[in-house]
N, C-alpha and C. Protein backbone atom coordinates (compact mmCIF):
# COMPACT_ATOMS: atom_id res chain seq x y z
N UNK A 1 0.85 -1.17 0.00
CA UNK A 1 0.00 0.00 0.00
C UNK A 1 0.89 1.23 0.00
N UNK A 2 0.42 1.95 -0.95
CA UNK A 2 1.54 3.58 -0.71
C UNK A 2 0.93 4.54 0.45
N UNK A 3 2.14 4.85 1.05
CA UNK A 3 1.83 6.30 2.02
C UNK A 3 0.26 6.85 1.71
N UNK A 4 0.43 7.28 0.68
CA UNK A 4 -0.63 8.23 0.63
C UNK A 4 -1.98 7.48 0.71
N UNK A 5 -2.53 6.47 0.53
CA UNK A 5 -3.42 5.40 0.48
C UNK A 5 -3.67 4.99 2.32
N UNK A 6 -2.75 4.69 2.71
CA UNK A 6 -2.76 4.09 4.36
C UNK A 6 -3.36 5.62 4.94
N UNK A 7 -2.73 6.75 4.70
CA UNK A 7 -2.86 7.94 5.19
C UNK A 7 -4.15 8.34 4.83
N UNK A 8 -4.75 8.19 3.84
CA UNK A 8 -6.15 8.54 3.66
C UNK A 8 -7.04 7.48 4.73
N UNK A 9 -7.06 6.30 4.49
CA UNK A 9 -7.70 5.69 6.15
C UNK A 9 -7.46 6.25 7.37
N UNK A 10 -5.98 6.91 7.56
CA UNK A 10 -6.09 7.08 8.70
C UNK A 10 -6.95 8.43 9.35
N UNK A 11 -6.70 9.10 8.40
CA UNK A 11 -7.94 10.33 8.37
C UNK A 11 -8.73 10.38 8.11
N UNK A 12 -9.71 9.52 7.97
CA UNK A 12 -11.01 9.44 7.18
C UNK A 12 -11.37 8.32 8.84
N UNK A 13 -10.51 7.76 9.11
CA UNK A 13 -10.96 6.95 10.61
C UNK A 13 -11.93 7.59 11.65
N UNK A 14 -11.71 8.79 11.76
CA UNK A 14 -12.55 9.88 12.78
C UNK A 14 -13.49 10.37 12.25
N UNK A 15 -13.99 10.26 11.03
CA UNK A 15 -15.19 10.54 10.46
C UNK A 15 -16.23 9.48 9.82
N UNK A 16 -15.98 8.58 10.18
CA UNK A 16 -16.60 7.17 9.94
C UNK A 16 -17.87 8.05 10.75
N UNK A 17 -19.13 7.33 9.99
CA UNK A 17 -20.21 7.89 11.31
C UNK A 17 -20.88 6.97 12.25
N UNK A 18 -20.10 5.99 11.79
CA UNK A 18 -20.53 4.94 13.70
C UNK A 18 -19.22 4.76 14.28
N UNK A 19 -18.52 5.54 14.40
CA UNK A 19 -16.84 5.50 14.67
C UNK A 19 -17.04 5.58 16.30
N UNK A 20 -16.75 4.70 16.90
CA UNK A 20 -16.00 4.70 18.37
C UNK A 20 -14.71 4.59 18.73
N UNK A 21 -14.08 5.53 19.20
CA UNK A 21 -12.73 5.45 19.68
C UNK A 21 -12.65 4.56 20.97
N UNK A 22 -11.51 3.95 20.66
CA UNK A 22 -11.47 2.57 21.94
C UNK A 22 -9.85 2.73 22.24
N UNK A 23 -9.76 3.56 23.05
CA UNK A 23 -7.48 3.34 22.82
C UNK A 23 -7.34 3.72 21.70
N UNK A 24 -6.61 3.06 21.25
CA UNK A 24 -5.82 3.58 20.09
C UNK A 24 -6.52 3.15 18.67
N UNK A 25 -7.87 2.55 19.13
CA UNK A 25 -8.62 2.08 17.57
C UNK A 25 -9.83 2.65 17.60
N UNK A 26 -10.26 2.77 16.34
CA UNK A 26 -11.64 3.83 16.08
C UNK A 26 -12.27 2.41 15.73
N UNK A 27 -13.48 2.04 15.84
CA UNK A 27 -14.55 0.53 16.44
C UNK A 27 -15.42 0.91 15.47
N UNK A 28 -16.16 0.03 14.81
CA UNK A 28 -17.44 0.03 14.57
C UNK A 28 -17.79 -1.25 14.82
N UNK A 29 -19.68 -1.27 15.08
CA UNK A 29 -20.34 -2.68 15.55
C UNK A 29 -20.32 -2.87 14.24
N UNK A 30 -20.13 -4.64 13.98
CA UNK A 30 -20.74 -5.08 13.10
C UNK A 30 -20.90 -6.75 13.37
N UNK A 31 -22.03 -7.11 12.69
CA UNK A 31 -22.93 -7.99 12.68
C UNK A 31 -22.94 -9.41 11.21
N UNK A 32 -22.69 -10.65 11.69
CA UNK A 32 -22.86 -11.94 10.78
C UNK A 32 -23.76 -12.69 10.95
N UNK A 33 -24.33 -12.94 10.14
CA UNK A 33 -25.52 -14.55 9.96
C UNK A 33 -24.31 -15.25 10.03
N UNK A 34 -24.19 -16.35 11.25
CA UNK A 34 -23.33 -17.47 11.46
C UNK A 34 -24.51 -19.20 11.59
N UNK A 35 -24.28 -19.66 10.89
CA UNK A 35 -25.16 -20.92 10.31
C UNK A 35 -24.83 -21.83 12.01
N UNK A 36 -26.06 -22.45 11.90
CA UNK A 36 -25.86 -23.23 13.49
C UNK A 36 -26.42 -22.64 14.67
N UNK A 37 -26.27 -23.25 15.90
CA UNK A 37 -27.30 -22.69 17.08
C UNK A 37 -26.17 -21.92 17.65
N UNK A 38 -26.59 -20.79 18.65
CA UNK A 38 -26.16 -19.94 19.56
C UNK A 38 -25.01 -20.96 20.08
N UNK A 39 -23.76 -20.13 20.46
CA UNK A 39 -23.11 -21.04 21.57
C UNK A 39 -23.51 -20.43 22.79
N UNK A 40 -23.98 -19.47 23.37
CA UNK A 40 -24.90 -19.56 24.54
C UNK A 40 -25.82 -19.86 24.77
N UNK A 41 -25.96 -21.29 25.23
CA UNK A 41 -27.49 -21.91 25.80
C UNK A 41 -28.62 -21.36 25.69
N UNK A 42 -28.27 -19.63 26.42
CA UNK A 42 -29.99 -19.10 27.31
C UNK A 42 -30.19 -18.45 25.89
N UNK A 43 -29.79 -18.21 24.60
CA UNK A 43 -29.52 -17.64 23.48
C UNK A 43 -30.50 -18.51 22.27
N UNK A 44 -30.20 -19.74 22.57
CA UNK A 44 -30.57 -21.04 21.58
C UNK A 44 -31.98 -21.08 21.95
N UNK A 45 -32.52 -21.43 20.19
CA UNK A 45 -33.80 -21.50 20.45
C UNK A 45 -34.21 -22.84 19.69
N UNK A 46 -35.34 -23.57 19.80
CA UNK A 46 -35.62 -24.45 18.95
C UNK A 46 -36.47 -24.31 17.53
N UNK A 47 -35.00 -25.37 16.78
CA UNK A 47 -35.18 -25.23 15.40
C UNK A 47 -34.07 -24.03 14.85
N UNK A 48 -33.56 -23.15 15.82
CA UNK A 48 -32.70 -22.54 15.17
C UNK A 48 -31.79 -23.25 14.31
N UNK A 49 -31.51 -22.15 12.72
CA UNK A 49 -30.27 -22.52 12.42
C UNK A 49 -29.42 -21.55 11.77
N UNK A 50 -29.95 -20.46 12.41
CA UNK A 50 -28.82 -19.65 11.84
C UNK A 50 -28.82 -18.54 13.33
N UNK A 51 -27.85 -17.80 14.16
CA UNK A 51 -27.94 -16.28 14.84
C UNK A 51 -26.78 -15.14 14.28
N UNK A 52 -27.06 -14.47 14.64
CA UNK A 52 -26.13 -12.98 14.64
C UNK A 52 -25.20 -12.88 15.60
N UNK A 53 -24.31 -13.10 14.80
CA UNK A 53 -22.63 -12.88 15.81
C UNK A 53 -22.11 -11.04 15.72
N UNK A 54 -22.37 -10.51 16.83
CA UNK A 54 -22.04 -9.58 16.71
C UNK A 54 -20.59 -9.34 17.35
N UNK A 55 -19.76 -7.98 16.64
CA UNK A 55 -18.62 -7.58 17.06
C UNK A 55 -18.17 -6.52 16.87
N UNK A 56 -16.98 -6.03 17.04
CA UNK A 56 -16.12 -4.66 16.54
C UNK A 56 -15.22 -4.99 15.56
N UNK A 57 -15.67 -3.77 15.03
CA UNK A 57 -13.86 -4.06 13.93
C UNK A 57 -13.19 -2.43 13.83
N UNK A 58 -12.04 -2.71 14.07
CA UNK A 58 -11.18 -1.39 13.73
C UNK A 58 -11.04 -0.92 12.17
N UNK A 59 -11.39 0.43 11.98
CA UNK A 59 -11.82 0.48 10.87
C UNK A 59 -10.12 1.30 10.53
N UNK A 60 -9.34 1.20 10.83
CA UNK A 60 -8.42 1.61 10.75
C UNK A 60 -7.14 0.24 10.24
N UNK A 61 -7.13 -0.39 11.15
CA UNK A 61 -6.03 -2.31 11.19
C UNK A 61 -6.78 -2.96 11.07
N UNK A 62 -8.19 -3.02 11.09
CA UNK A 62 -9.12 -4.66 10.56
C UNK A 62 -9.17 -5.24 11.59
N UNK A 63 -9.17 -5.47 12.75
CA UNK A 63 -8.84 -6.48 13.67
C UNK A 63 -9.75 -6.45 13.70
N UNK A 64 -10.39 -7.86 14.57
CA UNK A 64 -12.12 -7.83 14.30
C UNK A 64 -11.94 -8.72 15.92
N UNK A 65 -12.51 -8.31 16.91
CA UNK A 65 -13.10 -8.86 18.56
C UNK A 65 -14.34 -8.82 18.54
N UNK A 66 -14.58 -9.82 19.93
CA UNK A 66 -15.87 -9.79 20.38
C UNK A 66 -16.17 -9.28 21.31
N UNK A 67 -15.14 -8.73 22.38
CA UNK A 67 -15.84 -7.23 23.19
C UNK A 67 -13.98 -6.21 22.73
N UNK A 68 -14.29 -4.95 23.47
CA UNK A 68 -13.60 -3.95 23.75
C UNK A 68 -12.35 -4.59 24.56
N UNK A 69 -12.86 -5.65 25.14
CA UNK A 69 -10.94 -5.91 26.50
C UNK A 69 -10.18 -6.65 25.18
N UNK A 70 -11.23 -7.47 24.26
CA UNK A 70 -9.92 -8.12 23.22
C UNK A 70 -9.28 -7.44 22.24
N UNK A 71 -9.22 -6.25 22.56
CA UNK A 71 -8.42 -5.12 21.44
C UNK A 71 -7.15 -5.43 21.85
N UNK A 72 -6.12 -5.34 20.81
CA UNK A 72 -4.36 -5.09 21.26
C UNK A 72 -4.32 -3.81 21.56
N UNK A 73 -3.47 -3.41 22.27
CA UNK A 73 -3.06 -2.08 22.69
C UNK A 73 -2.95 -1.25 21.58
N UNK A 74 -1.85 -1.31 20.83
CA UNK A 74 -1.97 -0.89 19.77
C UNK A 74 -2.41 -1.35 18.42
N UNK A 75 -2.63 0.00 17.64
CA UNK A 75 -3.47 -0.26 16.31
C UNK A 75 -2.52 -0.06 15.01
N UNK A 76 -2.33 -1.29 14.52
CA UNK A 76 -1.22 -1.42 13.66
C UNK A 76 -2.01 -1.20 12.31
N UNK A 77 -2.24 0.14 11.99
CA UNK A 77 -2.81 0.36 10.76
C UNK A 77 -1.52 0.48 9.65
N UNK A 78 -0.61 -0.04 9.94
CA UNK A 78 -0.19 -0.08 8.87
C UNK A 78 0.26 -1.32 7.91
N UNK A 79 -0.27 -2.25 8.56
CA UNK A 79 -0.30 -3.45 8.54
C UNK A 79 -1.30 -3.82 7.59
N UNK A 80 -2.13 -3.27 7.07
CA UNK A 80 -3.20 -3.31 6.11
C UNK A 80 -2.45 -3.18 5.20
């Protein structure tokens, strides 16, 4: 990726408009149809076969968690 390309994400990161800053990464929720039942029990319903896996992703390095504590400290946007 050239400079100027990485550098346009990185400024355009704070104007995302579901942008949450988390440390050193700007977050957005996002959401999958994952085929199969809940892996939480109280979640599972009968006959399910598909739920919504929700998460964050840094819209900056891609990293993609399932809460805010599994972020790395730092945000290696340049790693994209």
């Amino acid at each position: 990726m050239s400079d100027s390309d990485s550098y346009g994400k990185r400024a355009s990161a704070p104007n995302h408009p579901d942008v949450e800053r988390v440390g050193n990464h700007y977050v957005i929720r996002k959401g999958e149809w994952v085929p199969g039942e809940h892996p939480d029990p109280h979640r599972r319903r009968e006959g399910q076969r598909m739920y919504l896996e929700r998460f964050l992703r840094c819209v900056q390095c891609g990293v993609e968690v399932l809460s805010k504590d599994d972020l790395p400290e730092t945000c290696n946007s340049e790693g994209r």
